[in-house]
C-alpha atoms as a PDB file:
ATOM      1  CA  UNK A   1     134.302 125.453 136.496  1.00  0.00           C
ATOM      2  CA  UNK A   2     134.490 122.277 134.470  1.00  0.00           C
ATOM      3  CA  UNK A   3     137.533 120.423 134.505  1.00  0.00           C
ATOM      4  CA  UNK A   4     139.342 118.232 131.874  1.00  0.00           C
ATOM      5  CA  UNK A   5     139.660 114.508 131.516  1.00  0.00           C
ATOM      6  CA  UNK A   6     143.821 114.223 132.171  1.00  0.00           C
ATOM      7  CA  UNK A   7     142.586 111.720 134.740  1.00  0.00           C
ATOM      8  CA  UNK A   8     141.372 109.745 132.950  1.00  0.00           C
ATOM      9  CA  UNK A   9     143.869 109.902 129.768  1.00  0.00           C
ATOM     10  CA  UNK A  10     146.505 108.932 132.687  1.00  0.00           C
ATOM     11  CA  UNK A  11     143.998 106.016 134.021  1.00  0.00           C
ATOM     12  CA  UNK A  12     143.544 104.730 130.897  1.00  0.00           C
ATOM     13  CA  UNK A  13     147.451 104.262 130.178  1.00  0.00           C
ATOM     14  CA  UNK A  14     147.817 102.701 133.697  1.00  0.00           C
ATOM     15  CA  UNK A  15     145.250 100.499 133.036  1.00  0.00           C
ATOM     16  CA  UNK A  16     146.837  99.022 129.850  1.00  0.00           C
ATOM     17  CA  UNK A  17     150.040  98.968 131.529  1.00  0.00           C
ATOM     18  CA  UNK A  18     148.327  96.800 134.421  1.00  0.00           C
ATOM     19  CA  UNK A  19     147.279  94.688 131.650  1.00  0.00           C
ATOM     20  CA  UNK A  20     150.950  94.111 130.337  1.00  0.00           C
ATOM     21  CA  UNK A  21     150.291  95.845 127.140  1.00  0.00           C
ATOM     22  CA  UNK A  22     150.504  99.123 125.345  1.00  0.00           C
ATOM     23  CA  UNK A  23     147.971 101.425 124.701  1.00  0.00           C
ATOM     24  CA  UNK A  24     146.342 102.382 121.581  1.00  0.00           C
ATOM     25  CA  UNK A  25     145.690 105.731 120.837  1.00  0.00           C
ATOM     26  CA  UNK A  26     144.335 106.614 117.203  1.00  0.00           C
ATOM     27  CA  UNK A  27     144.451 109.849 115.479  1.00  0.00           C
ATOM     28  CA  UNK A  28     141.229 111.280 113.139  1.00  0.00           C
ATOM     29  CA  UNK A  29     140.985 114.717 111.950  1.00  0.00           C
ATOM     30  CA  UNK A  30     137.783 116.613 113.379  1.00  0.00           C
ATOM     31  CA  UNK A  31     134.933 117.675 109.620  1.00  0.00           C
ATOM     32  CA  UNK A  32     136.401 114.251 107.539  1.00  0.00           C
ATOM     33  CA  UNK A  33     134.560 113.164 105.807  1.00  0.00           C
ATOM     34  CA  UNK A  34     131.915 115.741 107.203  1.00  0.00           C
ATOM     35  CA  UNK A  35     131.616 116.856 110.781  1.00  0.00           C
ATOM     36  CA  UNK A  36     128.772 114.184 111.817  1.00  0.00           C
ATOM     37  CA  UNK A  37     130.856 111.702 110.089  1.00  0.00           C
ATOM     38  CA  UNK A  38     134.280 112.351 111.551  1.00  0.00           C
ATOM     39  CA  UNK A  39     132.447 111.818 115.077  1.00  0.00           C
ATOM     40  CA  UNK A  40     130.976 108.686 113.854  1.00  0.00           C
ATOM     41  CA  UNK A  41     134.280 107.368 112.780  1.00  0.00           C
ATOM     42  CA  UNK A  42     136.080 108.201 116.295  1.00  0.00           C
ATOM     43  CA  UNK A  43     133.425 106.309 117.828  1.00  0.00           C
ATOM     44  CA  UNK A  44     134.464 103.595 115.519  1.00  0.00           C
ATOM     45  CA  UNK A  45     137.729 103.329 116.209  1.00  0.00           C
ATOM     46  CA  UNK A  46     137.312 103.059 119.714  1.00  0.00           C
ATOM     47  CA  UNK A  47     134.602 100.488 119.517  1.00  0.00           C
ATOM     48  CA  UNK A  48     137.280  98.835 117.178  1.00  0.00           C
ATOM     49  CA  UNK A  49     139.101  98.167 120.792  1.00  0.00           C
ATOM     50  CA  UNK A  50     141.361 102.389 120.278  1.00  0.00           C
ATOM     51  CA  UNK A  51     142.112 103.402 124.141  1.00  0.00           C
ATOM     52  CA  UNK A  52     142.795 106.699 123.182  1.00  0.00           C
ATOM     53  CA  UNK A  53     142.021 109.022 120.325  1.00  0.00           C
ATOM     54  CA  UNK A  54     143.788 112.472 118.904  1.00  0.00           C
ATOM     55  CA  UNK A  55     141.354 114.819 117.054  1.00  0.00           C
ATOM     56  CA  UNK A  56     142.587 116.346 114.692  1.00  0.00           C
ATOM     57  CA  UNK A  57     142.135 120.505 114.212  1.00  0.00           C
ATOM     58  CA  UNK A  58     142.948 120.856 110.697  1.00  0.00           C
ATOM     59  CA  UNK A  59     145.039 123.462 109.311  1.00  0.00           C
ATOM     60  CA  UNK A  60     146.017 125.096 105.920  1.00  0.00           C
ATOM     61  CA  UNK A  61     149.987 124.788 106.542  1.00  0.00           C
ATOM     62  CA  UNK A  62     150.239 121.610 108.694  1.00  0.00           C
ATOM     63  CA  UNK A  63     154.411 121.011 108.432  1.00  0.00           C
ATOM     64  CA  UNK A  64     153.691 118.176 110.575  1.00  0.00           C
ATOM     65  CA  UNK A  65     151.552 116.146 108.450  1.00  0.00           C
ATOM     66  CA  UNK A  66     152.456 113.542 105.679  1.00  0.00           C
ATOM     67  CA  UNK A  67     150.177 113.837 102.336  1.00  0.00           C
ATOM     68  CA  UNK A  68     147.152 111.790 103.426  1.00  0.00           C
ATOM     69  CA  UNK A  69     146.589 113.500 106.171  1.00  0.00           C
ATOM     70  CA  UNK A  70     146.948 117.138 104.617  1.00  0.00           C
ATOM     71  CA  UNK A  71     144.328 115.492 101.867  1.00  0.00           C
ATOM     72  CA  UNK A  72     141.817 115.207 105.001  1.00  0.00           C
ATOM     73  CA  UNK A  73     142.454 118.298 106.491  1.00  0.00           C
ATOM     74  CA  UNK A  74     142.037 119.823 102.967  1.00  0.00           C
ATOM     75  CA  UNK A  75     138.583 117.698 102.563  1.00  0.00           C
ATOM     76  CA  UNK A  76     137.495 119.197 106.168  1.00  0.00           C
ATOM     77  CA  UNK A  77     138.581 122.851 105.591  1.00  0.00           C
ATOM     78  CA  UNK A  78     136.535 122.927 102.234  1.00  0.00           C
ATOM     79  CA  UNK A  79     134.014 121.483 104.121  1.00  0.00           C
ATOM     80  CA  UNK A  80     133.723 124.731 106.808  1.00  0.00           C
ATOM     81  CA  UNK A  81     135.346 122.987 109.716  1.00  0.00           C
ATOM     82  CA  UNK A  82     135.289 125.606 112.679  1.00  0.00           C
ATOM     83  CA  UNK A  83     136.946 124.870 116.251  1.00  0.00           C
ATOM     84  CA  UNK A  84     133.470 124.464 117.268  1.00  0.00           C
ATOM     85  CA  UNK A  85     133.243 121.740 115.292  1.00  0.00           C
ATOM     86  CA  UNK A  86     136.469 119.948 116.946  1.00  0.00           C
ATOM     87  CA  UNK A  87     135.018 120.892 120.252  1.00  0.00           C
ATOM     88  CA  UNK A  88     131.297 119.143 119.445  1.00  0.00           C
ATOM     89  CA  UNK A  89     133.477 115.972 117.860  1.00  0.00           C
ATOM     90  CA  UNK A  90     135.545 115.910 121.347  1.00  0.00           C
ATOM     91  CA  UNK A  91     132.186 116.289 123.315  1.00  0.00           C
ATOM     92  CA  UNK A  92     130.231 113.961 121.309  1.00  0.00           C
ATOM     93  CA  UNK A  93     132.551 111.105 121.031  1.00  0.00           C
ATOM     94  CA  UNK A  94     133.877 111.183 124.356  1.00  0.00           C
ATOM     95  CA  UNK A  95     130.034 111.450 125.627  1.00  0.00           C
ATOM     96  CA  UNK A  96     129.214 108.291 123.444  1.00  0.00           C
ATOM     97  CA  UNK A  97     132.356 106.134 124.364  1.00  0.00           C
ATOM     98  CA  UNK A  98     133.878 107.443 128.398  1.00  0.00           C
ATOM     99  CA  UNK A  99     137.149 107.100 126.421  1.00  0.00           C
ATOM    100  CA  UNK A 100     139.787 109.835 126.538  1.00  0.00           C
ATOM    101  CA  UNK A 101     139.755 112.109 123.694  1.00  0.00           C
ATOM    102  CA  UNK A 102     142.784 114.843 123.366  1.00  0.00           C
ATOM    103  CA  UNK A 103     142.928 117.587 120.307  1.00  0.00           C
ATOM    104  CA  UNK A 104     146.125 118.026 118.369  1.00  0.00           C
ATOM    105  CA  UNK A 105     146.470 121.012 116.868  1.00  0.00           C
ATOM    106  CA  UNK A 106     148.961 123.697 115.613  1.00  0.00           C
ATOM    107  CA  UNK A 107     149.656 126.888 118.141  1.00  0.00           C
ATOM    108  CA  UNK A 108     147.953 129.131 115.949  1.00  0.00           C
ATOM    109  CA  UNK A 109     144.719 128.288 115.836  1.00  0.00           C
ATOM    110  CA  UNK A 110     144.318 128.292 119.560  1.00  0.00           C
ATOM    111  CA  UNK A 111     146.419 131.373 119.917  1.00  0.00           C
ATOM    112  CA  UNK A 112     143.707 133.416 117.584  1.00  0.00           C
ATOM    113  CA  UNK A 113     140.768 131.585 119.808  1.00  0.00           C
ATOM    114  CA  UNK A 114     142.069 131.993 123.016  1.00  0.00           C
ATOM    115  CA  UNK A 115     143.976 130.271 125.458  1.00  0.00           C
ATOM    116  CA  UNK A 116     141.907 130.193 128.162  1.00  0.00           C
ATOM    117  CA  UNK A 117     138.986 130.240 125.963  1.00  0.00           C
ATOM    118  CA  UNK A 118     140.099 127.286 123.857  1.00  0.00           C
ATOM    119  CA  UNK A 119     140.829 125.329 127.203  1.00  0.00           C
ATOM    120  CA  UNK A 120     138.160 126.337 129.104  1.00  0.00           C
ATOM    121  CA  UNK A 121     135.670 125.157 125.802  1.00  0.00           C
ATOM    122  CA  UNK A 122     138.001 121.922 126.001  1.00  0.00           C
ATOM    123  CA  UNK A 123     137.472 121.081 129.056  1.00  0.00           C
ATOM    124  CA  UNK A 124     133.790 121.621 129.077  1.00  0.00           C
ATOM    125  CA  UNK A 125     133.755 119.209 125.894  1.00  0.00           C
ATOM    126  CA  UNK A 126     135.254 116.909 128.221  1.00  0.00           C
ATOM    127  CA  UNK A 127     138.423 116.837 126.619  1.00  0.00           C
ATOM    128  CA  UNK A 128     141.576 115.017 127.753  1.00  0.00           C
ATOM    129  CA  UNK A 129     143.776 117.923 126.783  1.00  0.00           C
ATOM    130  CA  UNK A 130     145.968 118.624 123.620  1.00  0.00           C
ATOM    131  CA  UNK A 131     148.967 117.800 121.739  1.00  0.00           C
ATOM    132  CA  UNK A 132     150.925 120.767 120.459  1.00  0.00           C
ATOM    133  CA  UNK A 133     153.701 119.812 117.908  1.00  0.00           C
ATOM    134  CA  UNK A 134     154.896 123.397 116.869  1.00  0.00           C
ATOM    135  CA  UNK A 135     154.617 125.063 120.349  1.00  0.00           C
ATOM    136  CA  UNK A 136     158.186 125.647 121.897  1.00  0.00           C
ATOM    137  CA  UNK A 137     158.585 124.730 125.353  1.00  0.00           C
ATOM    138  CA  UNK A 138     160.166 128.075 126.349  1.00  0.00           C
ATOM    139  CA  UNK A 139     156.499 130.037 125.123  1.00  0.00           C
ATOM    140  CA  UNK A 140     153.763 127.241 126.222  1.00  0.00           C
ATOM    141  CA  UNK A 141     153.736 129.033 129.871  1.00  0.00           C
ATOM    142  CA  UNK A 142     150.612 130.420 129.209  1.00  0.00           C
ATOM    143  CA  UNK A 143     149.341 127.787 127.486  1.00  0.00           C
ATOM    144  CA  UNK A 144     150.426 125.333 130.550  1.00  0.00           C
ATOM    145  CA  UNK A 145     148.947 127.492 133.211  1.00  0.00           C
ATOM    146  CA  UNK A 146     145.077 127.232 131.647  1.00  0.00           C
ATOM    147  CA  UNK A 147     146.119 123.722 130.991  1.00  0.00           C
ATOM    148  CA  UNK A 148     146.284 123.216 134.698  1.00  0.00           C
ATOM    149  CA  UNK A 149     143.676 125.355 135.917  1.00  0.00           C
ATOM    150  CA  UNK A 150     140.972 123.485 133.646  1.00  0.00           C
ATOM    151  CA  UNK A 151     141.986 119.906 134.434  1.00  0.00           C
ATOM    152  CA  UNK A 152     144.292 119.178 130.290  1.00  0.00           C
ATOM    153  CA  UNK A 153     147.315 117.844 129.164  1.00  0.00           C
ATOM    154  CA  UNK A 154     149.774 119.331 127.619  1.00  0.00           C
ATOM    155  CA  UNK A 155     151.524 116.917 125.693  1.00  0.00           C
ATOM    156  CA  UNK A 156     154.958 117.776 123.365  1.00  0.00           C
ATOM    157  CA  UNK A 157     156.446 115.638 120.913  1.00  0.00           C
ATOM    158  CA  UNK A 158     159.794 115.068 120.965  1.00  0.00           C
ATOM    159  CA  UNK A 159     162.352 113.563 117.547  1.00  0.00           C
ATOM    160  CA  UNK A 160     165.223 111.356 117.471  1.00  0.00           C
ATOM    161  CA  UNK A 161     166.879 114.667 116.830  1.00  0.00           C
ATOM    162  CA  UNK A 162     166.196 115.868 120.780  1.00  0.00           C
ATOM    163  CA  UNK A 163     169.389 116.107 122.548  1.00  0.00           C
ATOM    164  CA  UNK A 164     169.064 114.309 126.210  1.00  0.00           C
ATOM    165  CA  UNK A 165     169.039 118.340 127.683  1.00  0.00           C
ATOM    166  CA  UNK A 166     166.654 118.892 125.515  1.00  0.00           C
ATOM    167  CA  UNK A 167     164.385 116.396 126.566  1.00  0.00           C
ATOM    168  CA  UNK A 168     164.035 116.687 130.037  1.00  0.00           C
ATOM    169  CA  UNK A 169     162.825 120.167 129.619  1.00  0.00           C
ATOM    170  CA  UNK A 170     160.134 119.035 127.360  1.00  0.00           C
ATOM    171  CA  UNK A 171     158.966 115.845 129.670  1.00  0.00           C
ATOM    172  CA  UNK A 172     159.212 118.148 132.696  1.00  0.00           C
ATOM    173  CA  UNK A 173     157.058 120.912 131.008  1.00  0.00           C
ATOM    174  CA  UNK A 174     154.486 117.950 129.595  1.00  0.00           C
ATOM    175  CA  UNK A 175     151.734 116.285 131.185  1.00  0.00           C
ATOM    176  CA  UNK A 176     149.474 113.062 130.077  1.00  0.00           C
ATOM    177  CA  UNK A 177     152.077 111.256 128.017  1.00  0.00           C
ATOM    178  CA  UNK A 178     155.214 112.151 125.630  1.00  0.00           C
ATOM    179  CA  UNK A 179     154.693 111.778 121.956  1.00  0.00           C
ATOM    180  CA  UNK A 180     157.982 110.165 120.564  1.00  0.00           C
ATOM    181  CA  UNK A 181     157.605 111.154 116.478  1.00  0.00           C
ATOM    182  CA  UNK A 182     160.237 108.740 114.470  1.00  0.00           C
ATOM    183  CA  UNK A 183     159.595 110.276 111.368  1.00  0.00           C
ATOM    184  CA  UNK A 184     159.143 108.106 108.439  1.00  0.00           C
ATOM    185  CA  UNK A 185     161.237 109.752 106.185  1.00  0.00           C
ATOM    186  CA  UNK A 186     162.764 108.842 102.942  1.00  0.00           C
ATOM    187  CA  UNK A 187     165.981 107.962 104.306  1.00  0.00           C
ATOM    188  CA  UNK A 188     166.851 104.480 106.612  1.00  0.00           C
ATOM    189  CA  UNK A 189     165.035 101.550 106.247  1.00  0.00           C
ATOM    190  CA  UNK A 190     161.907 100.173 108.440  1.00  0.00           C
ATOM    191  CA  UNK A 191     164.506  98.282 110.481  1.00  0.00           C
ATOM    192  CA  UNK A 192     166.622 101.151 111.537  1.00  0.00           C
ATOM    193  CA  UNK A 193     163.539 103.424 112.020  1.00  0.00           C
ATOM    194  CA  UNK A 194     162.504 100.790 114.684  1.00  0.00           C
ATOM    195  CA  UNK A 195     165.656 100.966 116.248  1.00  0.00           C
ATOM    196  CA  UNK A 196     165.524 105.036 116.340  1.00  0.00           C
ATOM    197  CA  UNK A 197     162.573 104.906 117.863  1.00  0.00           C
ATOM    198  CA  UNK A 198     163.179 102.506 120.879  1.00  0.00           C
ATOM    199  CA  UNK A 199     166.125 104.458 121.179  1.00  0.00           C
ATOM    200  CA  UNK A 200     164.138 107.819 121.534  1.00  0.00           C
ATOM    201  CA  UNK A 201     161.971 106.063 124.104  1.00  0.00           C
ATOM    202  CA  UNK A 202     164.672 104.602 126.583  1.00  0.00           C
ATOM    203  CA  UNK A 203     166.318 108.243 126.642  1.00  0.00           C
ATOM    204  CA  UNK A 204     163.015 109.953 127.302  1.00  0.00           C
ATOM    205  CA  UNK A 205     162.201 107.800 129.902  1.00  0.00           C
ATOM    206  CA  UNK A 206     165.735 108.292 131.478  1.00  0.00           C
ATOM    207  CA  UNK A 207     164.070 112.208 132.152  1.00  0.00           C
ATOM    208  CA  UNK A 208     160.305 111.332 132.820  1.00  0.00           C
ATOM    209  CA  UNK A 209     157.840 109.202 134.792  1.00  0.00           C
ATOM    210  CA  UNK A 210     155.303 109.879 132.258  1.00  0.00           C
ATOM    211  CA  UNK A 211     153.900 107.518 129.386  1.00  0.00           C
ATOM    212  CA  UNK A 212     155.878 107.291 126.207  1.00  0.00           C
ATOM    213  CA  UNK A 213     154.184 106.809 122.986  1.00  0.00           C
ATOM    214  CA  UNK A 214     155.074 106.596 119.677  1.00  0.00           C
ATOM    215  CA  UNK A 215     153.835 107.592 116.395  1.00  0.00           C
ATOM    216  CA  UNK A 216     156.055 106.033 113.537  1.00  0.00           C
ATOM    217  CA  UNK A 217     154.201 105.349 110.536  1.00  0.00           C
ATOM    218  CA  UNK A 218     152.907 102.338 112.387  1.00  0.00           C
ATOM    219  CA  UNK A 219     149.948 101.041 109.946  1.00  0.00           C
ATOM    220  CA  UNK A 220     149.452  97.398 110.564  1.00  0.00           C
ATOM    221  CA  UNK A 221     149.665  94.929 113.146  1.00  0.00           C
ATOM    222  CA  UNK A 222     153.003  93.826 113.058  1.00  0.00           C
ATOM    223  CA  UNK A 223     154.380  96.977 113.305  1.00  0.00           C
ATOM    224  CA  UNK A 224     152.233  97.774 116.014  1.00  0.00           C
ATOM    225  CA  UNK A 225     153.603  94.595 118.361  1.00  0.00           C
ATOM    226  CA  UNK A 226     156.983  95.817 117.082  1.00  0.00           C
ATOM    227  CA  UNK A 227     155.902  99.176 119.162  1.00  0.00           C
ATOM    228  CA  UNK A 228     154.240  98.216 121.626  1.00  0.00           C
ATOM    229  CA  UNK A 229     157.455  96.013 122.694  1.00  0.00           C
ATOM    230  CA  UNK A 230     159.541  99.053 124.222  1.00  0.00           C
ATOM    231  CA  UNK A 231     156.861 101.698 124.172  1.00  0.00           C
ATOM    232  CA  UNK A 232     153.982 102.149 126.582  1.00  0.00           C
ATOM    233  CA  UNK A 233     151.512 103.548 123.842  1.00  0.00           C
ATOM    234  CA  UNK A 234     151.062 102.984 119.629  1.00  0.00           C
ATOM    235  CA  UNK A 235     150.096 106.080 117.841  1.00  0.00           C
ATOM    236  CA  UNK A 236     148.431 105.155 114.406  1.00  0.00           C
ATOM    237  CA  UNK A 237     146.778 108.183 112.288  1.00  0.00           C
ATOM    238  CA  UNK A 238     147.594 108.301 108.372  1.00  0.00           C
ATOM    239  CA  UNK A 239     146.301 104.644 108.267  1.00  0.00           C
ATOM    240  CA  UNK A 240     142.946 105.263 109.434  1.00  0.00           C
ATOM    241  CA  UNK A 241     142.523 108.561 107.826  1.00  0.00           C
ATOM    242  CA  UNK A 242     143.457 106.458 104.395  1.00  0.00           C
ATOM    243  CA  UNK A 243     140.904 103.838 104.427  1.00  0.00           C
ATOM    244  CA  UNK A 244     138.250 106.834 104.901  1.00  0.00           C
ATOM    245  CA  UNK A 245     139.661 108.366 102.178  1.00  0.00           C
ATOM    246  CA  UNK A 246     139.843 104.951  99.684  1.00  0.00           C
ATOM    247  CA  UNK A 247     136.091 103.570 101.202  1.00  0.00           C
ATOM    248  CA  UNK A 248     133.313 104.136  98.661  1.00  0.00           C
ATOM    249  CA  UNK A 249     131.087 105.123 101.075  1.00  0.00           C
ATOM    250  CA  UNK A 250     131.122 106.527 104.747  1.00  0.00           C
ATOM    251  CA  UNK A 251     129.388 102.934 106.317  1.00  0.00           C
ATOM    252  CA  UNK A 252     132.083 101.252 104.549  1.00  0.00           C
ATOM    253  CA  UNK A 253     134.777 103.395 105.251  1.00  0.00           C
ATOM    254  CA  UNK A 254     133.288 102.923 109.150  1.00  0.00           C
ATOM    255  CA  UNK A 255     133.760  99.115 108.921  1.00  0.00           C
ATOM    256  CA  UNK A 256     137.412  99.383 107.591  1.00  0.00           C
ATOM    257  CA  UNK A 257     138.329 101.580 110.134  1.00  0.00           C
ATOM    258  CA  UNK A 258     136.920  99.596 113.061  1.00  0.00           C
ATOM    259  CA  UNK A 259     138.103  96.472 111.616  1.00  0.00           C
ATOM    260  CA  UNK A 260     142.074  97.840 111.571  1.00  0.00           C
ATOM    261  CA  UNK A 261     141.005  99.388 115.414  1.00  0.00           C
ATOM    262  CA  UNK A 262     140.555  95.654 116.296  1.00  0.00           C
ATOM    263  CA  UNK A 263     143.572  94.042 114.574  1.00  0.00           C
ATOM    264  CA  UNK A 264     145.947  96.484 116.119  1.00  0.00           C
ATOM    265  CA  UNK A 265     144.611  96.533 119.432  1.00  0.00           C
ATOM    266  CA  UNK A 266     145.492  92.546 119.240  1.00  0.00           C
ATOM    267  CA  UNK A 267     148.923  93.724 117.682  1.00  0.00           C
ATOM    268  CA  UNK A 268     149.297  96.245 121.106  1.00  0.00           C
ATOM    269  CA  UNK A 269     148.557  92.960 123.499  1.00  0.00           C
ATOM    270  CA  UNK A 270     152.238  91.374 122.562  1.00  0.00           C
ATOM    271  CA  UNK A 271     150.929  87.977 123.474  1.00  0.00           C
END
């Protein structure tokens, strides 16, 4: 039986923790622009200096995702994206790079799969394991126990909105790191955002041993050394996935994307 890469995912953020610095982990969904492209642009951002990258199973209702990103999924699911294709952009980019490469993905795509076909597949693709947004702690059970078996993990996102109960069940259930979602809404301004976050990160930390990272709308380097000052990883999707979307060409749209992989990987390094 193959096993998963949590090993390494957990390796990886001890390593840039040895090295007094956050991690980076990027986010790309798996078919954009095109299947063979979406690989070529997670090995980008990883050669762009990425520790860690989220592919992205796209979905027709994804209540997680702001407007660029639904645009990509939309591009990809037009395009015939099947989990197959995910599972050949996990294998193929974490074959090319030895980096750790996790899916995120809604519960119901992997529900319809399979659990312990989806995981088994993941693991065999050398995946790291997944992030499940919308999949309550109280039903992941079965979810957790293929999780295990195959060598994945399970990571859960928690809000500013998580009561301190609430959170300890979640970082007790997870594995791999927590993913600590400010969300960027309309309301508060960049400064208290920042504060919410770093907030949500000391009281998650109070429960768990476990990495913290946290995905905030984080698109440039600033705001990424911001971050990386009180959490141990910087998760940065929408402004990746927008520079593939504005490039005139895929080669272009490569270089952009590596480029903004090497700027906030210096932004992570808090020098």
């Amino acid at each position: 039986m193959s096993t998963g890469n949590i090993q390494l995912l957990s390796d990886t953020l001890a390593k840039a923790k040895s090295e007094d610095r956050a991690a980076l982990v990027a986010y790309l969904p798996a078919g954009f622009p095109t299947v063979d492209g979406g690989i070529e642009a997670v090995k980008a951002v990883i050669a762009g200096g990425a520790d860690v990258v989220e592919v992205g199973l796209p979905h027709s209702d994804p209540v997680l995702d702001g407007a660029v990103i639904q645009t990509a999924d939309d591009i990809a699911l037009r395009g015939g994206v099947k989990i197959a294709d995910v599972l050949r952009t996990v294998r193929e980019a974490h074959a090319a790079t030895g980096a750790p490469v996790l899916v995120m993905t809604y519960w119901n795509p992997i529900d319809r799969y399979g659990v312990e076909r989806f995981a088994t597949e993941l693991a065999a693709a050398g995946g790291a394991g997944c992030i499940l947004p919308d999949l309550p702690v109280q039903e992941s059970a079965p979810w957790r126990e293929q999780a295990d078996k195959h060598g994945l993990a399970t990571v859960f996102v928690v809000a500013p909105s998580s009561k301190d109960e609430r959170l300890a069940t979640i970082t007790a259930a997870g594995s791999g790191f927590v993913y600590a979602a400010s969300l960027m809404g309309v309301t508060g301004t960049r400064e208290s955002v920042g504060n919410e976050a770093q907030e949500l990160v000391r009281r998650t930390r109070a429960t768990t041993e476990i990495p913290v990272c946290v995905g905030l709308g984080v698109s440039n380097a600033v705001q990424a050394k911001e971050v990386a000052g009180f959490a141990d990883g910087v998760i940065v999707g929408s402004a990746f996935v927008k520079l593939l979307l504005d490039a005139p060409d895929l080669p272009a749209g490569l270089a952009a994307v590596r480029a903004l992989a090497g700027e906030l990987a210096e932004g992570v390094r808090r020098s």
